[in-house]
C-alpha atoms as a PDB file:
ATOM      1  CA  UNK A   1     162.685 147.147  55.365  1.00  0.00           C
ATOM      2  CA  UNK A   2     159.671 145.062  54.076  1.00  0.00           C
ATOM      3  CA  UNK A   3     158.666 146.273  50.740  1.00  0.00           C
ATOM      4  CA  UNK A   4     155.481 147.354  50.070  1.00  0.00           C
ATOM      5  CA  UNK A   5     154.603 144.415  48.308  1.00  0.00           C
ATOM      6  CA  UNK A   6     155.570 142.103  51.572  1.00  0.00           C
ATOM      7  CA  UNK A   7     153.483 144.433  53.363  1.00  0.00           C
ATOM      8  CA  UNK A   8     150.068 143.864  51.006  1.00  0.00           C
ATOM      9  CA  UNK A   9     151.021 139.942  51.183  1.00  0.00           C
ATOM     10  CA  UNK A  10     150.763 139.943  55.255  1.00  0.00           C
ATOM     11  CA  UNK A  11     147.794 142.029  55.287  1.00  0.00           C
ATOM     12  CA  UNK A  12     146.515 139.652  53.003  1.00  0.00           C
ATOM     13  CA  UNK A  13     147.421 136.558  54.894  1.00  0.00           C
ATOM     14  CA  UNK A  14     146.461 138.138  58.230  1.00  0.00           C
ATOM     15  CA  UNK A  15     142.905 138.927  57.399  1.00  0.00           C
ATOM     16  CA  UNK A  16     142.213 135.701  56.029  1.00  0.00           C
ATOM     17  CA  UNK A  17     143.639 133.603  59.251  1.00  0.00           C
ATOM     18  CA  UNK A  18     141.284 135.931  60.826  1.00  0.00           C
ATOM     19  CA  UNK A  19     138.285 135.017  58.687  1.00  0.00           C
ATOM     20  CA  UNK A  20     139.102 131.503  59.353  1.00  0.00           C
ATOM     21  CA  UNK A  21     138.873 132.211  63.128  1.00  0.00           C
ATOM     22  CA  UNK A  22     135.962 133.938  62.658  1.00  0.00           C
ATOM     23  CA  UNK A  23     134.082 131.091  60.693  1.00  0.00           C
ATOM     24  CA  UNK A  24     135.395 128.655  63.260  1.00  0.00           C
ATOM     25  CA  UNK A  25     134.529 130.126  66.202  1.00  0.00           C
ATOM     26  CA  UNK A  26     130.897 130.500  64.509  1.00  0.00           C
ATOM     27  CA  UNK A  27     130.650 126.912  63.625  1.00  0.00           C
ATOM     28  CA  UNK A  28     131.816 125.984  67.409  1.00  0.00           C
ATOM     29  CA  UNK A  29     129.591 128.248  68.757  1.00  0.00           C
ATOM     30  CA  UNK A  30     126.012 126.696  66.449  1.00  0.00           C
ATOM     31  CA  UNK A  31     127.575 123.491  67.087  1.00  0.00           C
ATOM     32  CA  UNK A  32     127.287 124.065  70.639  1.00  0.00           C
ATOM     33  CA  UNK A  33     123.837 125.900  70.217  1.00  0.00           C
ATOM     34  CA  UNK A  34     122.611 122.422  68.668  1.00  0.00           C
ATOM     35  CA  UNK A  35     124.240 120.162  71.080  1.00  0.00           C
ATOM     36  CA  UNK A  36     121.368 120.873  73.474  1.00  0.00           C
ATOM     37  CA  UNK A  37     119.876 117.277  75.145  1.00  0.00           C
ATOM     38  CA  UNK A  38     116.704 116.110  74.368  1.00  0.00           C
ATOM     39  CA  UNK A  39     114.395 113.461  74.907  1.00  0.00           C
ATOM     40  CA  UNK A  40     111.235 112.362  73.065  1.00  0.00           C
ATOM     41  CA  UNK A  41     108.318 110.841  74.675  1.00  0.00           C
ATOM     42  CA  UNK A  42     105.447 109.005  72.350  1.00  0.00           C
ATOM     43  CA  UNK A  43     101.840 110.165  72.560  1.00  0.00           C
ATOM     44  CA  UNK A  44     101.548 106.392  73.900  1.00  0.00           C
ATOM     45  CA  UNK A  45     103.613 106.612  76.826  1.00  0.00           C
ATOM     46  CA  UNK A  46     101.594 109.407  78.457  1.00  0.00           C
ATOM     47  CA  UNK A  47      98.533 108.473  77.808  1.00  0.00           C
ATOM     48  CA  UNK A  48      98.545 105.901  80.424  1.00  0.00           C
ATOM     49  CA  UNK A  49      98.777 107.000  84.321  1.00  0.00           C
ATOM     50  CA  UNK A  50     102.016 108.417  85.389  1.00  0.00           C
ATOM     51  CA  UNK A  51     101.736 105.881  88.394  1.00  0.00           C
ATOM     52  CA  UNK A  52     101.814 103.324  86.171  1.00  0.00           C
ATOM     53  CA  UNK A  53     105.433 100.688  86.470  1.00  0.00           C
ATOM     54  CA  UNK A  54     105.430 100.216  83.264  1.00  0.00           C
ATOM     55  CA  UNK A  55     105.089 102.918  82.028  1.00  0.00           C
ATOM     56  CA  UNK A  56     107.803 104.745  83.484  1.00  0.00           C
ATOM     57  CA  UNK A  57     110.084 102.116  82.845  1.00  0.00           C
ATOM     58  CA  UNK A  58     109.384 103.061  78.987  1.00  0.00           C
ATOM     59  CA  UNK A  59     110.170 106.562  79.199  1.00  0.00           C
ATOM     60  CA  UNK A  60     113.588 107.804  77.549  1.00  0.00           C
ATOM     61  CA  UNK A  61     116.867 106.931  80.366  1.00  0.00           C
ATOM     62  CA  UNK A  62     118.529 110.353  79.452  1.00  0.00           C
ATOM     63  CA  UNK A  63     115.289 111.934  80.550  1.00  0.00           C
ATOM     64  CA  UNK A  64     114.845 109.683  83.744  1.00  0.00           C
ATOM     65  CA  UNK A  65     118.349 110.116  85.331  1.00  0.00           C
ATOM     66  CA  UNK A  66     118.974 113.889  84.158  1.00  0.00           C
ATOM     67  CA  UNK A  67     115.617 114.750  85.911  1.00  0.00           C
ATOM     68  CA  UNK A  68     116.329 112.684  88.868  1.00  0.00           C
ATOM     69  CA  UNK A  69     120.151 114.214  88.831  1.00  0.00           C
ATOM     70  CA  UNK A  70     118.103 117.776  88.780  1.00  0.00           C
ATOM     71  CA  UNK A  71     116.214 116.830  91.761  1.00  0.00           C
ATOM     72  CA  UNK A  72     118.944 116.315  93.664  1.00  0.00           C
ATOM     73  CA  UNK A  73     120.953 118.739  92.849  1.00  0.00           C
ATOM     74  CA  UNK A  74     118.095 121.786  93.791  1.00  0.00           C
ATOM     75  CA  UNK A  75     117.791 119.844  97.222  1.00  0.00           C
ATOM     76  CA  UNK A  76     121.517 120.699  98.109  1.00  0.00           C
ATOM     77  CA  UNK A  77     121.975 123.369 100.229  1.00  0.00           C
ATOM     78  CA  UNK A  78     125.430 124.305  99.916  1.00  0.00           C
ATOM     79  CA  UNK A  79     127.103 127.516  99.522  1.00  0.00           C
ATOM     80  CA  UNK A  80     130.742 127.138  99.457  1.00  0.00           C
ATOM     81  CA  UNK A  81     131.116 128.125  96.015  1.00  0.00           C
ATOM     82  CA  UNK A  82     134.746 129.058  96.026  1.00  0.00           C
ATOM     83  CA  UNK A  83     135.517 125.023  97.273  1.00  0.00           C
ATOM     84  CA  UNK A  84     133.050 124.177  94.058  1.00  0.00           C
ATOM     85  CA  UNK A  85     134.592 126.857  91.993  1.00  0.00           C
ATOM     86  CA  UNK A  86     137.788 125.016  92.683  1.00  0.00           C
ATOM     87  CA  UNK A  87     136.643 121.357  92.078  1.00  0.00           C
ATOM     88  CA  UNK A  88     135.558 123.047  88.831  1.00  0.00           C
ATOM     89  CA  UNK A  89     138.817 124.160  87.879  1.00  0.00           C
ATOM     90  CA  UNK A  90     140.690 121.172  88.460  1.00  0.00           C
ATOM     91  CA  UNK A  91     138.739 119.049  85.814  1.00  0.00           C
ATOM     92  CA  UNK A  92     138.718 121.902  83.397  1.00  0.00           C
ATOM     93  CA  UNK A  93     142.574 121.814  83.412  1.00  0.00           C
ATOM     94  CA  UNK A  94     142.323 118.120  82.962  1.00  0.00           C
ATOM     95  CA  UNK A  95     139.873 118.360  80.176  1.00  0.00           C
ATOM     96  CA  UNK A  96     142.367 120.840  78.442  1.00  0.00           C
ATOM     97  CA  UNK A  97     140.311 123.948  78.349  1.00  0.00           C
ATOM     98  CA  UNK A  98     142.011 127.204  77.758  1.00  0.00           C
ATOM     99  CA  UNK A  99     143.922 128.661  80.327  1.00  0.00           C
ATOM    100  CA  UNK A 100     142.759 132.013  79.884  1.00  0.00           C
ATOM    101  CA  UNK A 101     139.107 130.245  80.319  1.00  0.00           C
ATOM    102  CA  UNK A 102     139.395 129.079  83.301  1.00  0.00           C
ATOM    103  CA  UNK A 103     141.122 131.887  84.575  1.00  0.00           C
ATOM    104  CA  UNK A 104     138.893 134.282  83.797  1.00  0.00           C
ATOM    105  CA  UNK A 105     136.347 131.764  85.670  1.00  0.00           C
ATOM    106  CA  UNK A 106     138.301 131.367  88.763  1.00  0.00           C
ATOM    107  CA  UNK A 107     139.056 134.970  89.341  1.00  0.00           C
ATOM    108  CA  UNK A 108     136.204 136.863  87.931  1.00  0.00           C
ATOM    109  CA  UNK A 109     133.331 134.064  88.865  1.00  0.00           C
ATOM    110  CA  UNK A 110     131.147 136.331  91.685  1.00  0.00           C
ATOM    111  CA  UNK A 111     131.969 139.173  89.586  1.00  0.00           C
ATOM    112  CA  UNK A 112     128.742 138.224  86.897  1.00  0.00           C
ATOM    113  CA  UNK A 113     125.588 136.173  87.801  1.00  0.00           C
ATOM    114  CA  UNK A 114     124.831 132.582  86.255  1.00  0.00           C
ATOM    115  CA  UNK A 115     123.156 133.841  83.179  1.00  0.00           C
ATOM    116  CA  UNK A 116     126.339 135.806  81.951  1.00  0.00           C
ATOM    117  CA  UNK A 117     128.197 133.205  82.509  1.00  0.00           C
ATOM    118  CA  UNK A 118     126.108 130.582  80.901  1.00  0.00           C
ATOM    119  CA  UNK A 119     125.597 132.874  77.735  1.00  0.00           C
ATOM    120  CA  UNK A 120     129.082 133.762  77.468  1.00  0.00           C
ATOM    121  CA  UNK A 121     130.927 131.988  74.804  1.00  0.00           C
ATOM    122  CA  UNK A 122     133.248 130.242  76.739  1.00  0.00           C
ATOM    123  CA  UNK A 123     133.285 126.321  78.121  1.00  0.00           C
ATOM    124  CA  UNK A 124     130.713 126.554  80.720  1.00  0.00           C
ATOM    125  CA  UNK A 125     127.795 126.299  78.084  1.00  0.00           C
ATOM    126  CA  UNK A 126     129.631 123.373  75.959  1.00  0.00           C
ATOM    127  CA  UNK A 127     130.397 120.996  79.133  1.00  0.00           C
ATOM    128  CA  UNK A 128     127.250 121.496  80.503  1.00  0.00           C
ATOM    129  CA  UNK A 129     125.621 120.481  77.038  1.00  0.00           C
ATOM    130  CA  UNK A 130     127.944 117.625  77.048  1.00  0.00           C
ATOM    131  CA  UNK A 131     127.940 116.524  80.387  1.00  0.00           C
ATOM    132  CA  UNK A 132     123.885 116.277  80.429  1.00  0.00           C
ATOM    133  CA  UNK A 133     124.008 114.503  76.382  1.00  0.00           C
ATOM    134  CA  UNK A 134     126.491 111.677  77.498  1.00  0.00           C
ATOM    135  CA  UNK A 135     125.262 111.646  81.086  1.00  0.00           C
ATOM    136  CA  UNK A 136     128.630 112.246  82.208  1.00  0.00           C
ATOM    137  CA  UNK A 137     128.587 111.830  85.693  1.00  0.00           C
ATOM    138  CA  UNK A 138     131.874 113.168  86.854  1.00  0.00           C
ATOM    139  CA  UNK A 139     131.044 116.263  84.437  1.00  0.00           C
ATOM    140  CA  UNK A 140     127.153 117.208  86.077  1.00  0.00           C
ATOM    141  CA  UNK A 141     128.541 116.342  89.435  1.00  0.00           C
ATOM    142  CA  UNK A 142     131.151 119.045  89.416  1.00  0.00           C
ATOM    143  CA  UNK A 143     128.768 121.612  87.522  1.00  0.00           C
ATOM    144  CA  UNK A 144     126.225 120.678  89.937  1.00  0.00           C
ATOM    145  CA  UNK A 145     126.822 124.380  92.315  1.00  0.00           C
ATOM    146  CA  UNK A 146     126.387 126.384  88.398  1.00  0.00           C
ATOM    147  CA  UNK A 147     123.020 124.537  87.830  1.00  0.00           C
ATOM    148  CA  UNK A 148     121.601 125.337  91.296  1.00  0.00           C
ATOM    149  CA  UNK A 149     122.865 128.925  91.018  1.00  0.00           C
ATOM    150  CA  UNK A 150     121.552 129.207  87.412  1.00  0.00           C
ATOM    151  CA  UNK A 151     117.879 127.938  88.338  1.00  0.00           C
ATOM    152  CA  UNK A 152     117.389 129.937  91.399  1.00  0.00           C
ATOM    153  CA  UNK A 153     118.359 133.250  89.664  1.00  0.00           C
ATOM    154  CA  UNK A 154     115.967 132.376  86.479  1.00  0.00           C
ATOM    155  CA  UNK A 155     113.538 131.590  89.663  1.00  0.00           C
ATOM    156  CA  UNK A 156     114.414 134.898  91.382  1.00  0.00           C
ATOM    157  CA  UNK A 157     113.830 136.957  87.869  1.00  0.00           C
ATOM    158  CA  UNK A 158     110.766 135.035  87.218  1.00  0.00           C
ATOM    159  CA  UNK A 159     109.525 136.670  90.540  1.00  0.00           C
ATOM    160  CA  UNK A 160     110.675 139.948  89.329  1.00  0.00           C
ATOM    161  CA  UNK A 161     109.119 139.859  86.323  1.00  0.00           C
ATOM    162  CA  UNK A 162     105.717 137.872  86.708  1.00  0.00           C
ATOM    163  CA  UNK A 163     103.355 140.668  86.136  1.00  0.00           C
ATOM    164  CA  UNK A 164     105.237 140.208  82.444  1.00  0.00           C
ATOM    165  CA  UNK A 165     104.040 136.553  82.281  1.00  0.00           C
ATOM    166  CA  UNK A 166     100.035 137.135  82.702  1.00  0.00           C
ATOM    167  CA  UNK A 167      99.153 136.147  79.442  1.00  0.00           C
ATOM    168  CA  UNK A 168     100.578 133.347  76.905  1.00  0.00           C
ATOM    169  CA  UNK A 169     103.315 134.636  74.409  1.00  0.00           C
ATOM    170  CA  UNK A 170     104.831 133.023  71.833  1.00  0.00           C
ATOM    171  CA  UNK A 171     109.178 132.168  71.737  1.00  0.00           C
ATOM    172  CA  UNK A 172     110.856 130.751  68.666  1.00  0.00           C
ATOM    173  CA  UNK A 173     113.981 128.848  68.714  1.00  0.00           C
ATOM    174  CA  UNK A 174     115.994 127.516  65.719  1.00  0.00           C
ATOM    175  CA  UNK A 175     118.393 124.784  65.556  1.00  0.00           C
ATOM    176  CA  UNK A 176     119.924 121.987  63.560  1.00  0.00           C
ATOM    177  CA  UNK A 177     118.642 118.412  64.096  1.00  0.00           C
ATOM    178  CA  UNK A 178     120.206 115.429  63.329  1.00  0.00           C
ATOM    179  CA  UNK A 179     118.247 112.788  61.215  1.00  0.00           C
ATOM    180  CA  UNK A 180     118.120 110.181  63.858  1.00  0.00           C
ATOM    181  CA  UNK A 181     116.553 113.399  66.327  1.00  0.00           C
ATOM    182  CA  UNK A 182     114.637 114.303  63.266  1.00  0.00           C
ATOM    183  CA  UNK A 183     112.928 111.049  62.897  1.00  0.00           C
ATOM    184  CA  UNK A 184     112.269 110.836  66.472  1.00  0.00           C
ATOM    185  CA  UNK A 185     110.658 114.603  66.932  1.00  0.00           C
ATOM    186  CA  UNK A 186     108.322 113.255  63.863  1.00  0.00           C
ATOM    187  CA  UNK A 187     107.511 109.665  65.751  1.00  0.00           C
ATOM    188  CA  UNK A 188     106.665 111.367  69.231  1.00  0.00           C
ATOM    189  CA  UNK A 189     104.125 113.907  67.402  1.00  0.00           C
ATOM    190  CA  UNK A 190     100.853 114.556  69.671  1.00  0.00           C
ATOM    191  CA  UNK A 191     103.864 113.279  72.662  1.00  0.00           C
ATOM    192  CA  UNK A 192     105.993 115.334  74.676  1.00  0.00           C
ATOM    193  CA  UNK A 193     109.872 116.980  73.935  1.00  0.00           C
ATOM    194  CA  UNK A 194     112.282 117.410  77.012  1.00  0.00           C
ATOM    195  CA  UNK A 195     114.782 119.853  76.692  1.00  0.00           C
ATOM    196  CA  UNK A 196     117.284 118.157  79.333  1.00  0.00           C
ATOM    197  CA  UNK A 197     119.249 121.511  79.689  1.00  0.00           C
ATOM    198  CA  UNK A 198     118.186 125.627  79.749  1.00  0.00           C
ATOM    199  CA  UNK A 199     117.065 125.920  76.662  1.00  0.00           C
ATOM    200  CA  UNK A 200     117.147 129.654  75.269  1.00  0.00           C
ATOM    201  CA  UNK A 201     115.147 131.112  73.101  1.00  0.00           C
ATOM    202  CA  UNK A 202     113.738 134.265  71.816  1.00  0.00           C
ATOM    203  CA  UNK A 203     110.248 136.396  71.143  1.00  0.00           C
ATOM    204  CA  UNK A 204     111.604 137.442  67.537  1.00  0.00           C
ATOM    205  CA  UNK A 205     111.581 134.954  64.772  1.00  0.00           C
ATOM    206  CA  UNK A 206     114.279 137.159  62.993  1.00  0.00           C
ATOM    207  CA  UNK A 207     116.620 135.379  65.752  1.00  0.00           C
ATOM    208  CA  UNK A 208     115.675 131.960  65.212  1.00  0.00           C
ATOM    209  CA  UNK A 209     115.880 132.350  61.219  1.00  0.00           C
ATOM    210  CA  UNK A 210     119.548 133.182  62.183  1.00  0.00           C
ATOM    211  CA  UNK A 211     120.453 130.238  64.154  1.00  0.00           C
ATOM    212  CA  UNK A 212     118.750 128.040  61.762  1.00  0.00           C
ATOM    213  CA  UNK A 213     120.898 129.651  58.629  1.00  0.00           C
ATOM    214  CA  UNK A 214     124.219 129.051  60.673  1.00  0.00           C
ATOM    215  CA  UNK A 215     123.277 125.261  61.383  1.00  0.00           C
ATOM    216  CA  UNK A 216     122.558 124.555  57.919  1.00  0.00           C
ATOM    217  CA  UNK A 217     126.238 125.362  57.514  1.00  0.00           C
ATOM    218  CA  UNK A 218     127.261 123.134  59.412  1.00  0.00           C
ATOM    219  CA  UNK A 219     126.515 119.629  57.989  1.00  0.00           C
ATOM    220  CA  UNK A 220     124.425 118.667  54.972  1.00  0.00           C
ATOM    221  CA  UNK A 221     123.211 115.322  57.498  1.00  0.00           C
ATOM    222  CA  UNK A 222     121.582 118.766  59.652  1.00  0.00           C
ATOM    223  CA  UNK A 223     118.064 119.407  58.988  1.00  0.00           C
ATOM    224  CA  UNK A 224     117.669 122.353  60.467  1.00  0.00           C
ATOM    225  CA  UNK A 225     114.267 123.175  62.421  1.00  0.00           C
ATOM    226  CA  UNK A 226     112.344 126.060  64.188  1.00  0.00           C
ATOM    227  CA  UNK A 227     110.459 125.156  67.165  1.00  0.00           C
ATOM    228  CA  UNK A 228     107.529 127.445  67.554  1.00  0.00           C
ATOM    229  CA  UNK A 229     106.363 127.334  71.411  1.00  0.00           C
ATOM    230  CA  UNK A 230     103.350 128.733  72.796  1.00  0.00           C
ATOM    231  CA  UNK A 231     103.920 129.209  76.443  1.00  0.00           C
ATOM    232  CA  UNK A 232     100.684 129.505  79.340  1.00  0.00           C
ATOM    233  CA  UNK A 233     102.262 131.039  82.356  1.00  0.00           C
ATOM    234  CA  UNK A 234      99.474 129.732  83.947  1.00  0.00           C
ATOM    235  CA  UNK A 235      99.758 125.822  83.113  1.00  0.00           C
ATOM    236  CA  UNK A 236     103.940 126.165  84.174  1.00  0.00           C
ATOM    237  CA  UNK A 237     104.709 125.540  87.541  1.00  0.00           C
ATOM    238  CA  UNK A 238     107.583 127.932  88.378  1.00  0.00           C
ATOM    239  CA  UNK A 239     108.761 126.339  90.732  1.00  0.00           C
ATOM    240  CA  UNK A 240     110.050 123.665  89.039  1.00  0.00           C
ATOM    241  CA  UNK A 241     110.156 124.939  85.794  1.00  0.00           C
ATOM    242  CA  UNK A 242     111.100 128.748  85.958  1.00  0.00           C
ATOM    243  CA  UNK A 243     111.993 131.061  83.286  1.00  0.00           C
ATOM    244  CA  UNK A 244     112.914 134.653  82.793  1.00  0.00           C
ATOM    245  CA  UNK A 245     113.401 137.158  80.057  1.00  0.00           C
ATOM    246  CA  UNK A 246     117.433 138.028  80.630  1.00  0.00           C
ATOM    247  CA  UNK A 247     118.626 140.810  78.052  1.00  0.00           C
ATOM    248  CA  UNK A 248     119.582 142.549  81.240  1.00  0.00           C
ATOM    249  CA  UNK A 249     121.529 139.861  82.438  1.00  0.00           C
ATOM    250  CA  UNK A 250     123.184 138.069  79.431  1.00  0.00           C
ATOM    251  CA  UNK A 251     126.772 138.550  77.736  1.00  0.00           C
ATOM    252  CA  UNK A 252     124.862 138.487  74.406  1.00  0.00           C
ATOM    253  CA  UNK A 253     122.930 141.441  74.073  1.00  0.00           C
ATOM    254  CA  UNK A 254     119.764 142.241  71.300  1.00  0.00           C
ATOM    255  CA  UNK A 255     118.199 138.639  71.695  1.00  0.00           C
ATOM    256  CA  UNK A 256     114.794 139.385  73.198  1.00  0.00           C
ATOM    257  CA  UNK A 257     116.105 135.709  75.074  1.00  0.00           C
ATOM    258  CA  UNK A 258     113.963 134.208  77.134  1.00  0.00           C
ATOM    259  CA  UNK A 259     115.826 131.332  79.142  1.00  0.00           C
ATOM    260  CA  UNK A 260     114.376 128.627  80.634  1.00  0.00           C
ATOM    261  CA  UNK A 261     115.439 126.023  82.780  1.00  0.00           C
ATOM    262  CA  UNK A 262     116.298 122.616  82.553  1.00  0.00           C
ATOM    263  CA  UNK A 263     113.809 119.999  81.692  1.00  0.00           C
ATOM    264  CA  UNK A 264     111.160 122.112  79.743  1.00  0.00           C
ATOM    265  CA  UNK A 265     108.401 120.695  78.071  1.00  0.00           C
ATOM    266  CA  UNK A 266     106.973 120.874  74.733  1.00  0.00           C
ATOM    267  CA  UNK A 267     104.192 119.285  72.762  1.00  0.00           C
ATOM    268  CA  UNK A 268     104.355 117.530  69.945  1.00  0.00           C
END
């Protein structure tokens, strides 16, 4: 029989394993949370006529092809999601995600909508972060049917809730920033920001303050930042650009989160 002393010594041992756990899966998780795609467009390359050769050929490639990629992908009108669901799998088990992961994925997929699974901490949210960052092709490709699904429900709830939307409302959101990112937020002042994937963020500060305190964790080459948007339902198209408040709907309650979808503007 363990003495009592063993006993205090695993306790101790076990709760600090788990405290490492903890930390890590916190770090993953505002690593992730930072890892969003973005593109940033210079006062000077908007100022001239969108028609313009030129000046298209000078806006950011990340921005060009994951917008193009978008279009595409909300033309296709396919709803064999089990076959996708599938395709899915296959290059998550070649990517070495989890097991239980992807299980819980394959069997348990129609069982949530597209919000709860994209605000579940799980792989879905890091690939598709990843796959739009690197424009992996391969990657967007297969998460093509989760995109599609994703922006017609935020278009479906923006329906739902639009008498919420009549007048503009402020959303915070607080991330880390690399310097290089940093530098080129501060060049493309009185320009435009493209968030190449949903970005999420919230109506109370409080919740941005938090994220931004967990990036500075991170890595002291972070400088970490809070945007502060002011949205005009009335100058978004919806269409295109929907977005929904989804505290009903997420796996990651108490947020006040309003998600948007992907390529969402904001001013510098």
């Amino acid at each position: 029989m363990a003495s009592t002393k063993e006993h205090v010594y695993f306790l101790y041992k076990y709760h600090q394993i788990q405290s490492i756990c903890t930390q890590l899966t916190k770090v993953t998780q505002s690593c992730d949370h930072d890892a969003i795609p973005m593109s940033f467009i210079p006062k000077r390359e908007i100022s001239e006529p969108v028609s313009n050769e030129k000046n298209l050929d000078q806006l950011p490639p990340s921005y060009m092809y994951s917008m193009i990629f978008k279009d595409i992908v909300l033309e296709i009108d396919d709803d064999d999601d089990a076959k996708s669901i599938n395709t899915l799998v296959i290059y998550c088990r070649q990517q070495k995600i989890p097991g239980i992961q992807i299980n819980l994925l394959q069997s348990a997929y129609h069982q949530k909508s597209p919000v709860w699974w994209y605000s579940k901490s799980m792989f879905l949210h890091s690939i598709l972060n990843r796959a739009l960052r690197l424009l992996d092709m391969e990657a967007m490709i297969k998460l093509g049917f989760f995109i599609r699904s994703l922006h017609l429900q935020l278009e479906q709830l923006h329906q739902e809730q639009s008498a919420n939307f009549q007048q503009t409302f402020t959303v915070y959101r607080g991330q880390g920033l690399s310097q290089q990112d940093f530098q080129n937020l501060c060049d493309s002042k009185g320009g435009l920001l493209s968030f190449n994937n949903f970005l999420s963020t919230s109506k109370e500060k409080e919740v941005a303050m938090h994220f931004v305190q967990d990036s500075s964790y991170q890595s002291t080459d972070n400088i970490s930042v809070i945007f502060i948007m002011t949205i005009n339902p009335s100058k978004i198209s919806t269409s295109s650009t929907p977005f929904a408040m989804i505290d009903e709907y997420t796996a990651i309650k108490g947020e006040k989160e309003i998600l948007f979808t992907t390529h969402s503007f904001s001013c510098g």
